[in-house]
Protein backbone atom coordinates (compact mmCIF):
# COMPACT_ATOMS: atom_id res chain seq x y z
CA UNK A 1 97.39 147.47 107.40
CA UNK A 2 99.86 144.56 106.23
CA UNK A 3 99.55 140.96 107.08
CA UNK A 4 102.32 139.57 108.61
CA UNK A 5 102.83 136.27 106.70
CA UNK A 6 105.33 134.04 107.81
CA UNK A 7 108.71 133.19 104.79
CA UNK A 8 108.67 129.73 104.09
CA UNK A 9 110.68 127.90 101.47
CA UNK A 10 109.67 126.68 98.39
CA UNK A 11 109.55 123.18 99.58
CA UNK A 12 107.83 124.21 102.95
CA UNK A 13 105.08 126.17 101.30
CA UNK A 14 104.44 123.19 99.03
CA UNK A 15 103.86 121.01 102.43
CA UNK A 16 101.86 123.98 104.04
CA UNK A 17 99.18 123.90 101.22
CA UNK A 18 99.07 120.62 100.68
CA UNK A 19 98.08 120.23 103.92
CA UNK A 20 95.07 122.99 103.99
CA UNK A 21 94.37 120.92 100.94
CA UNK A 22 94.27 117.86 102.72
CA UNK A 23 92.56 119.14 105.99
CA UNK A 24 89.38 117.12 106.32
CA UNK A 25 89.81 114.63 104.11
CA UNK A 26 90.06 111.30 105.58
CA UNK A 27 90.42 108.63 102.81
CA UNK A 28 93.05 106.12 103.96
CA UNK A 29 95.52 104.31 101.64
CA UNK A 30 95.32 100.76 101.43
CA UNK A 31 98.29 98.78 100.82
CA UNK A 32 98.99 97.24 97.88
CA UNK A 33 97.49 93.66 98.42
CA UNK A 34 100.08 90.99 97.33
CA UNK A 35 98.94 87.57 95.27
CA UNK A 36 100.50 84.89 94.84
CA UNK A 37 100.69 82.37 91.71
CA UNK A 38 98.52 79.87 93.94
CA UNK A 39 95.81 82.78 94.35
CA UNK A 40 96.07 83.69 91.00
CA UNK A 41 95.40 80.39 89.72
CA UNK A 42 92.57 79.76 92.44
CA UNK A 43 91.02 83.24 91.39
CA UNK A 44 90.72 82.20 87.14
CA UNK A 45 89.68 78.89 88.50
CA UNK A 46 86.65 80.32 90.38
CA UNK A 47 86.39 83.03 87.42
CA UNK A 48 85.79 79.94 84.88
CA UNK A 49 82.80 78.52 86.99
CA UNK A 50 81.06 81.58 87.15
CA UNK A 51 81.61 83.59 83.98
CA UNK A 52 78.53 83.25 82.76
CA UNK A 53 77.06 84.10 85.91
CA UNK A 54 78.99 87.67 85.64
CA UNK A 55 77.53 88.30 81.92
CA UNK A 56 74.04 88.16 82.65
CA UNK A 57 73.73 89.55 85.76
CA UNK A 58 73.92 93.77 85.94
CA UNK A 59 74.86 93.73 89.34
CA UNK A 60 77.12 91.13 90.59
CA UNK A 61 78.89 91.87 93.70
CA UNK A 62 77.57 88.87 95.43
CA UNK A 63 79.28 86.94 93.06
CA UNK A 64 82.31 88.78 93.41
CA UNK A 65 81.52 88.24 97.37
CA UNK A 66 80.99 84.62 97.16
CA UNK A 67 83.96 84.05 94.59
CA UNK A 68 86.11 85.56 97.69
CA UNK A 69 84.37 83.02 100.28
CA UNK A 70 85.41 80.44 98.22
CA UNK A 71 89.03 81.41 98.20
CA UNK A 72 89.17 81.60 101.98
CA UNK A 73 87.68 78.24 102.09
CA UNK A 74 91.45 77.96 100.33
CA UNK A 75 92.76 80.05 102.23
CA UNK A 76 92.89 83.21 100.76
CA UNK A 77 91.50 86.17 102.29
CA UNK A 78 90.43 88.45 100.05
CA UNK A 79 87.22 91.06 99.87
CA UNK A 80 84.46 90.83 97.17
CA UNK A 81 86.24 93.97 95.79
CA UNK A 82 89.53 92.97 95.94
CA UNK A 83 88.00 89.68 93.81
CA UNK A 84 86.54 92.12 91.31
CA UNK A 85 89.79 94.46 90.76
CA UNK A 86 91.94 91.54 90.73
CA UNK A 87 89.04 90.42 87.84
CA UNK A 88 89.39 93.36 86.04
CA UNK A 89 93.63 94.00 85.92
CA UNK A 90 93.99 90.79 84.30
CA UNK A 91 90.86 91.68 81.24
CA UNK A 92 93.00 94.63 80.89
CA UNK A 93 96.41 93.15 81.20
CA UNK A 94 95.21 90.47 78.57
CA UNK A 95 93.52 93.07 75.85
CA UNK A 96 96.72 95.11 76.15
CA UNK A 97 98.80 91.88 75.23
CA UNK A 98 96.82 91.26 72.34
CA UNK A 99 96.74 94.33 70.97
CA UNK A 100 100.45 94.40 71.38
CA UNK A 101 100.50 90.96 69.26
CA UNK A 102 98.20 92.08 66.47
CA UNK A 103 100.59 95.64 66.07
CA UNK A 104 103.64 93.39 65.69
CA UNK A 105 102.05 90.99 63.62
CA UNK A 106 100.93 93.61 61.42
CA UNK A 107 104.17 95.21 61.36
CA UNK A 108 106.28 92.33 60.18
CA UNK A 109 103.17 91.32 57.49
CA UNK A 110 104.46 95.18 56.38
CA UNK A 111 108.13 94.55 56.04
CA UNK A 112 107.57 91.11 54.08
């Protein structure tokens, strides 16, 4: 007995099984959240005051929660987590600037 399949197109059958791949799960996408210089500078403000307070503790969402209550006192409204990621793109921004210094410092201490 054959199965009568129906012909799709490349481009169709790509949608068709990404959707059976798909079919259940219901994890939304958040936008992008946008900040500003202002928010930035509000955020390493805050981030100063209470660094020490995020070394010793192991777990420190509070922190991260009352950090964001503090910037909508300013009015910025922002979640604990979205405190925490911001947090943690700028570490990473920062260590990939310096070792981006220290390679081409070492290069030109090789050409001299």
């Amino acid at each position: 007995m054959r199965i009568n399949r129906p012909k799709f197109k490349l481009k169709e059958q790509l949608d068709f099984c990404l959707k059976i791949l798909n079919y259940g799960c219901s994890k939304s996408k958040r936008k992008r959240l946008a900040w500003n210089e202002q928010s930035e500078a509000a955020i390493l403000e805050l981030w100063a005051e209470r660094v020490e307070e995020l070394r010793t503790e192991r777990r420190n969402s509070h922190i991260y929660g009352e950090m964001a209550n503090d910037l909508a006192k300013l009015g910025y409204n922002y979640s604990g987590r979205d405190v925490q990621v911001k947090l943690a793109n700028f570490t990473q921004r920062y260590g990939k600037k310096c070792v981006i210094i220290l390679f081409v410092a070492a290069c030109f201490a090789f050409l001299q």
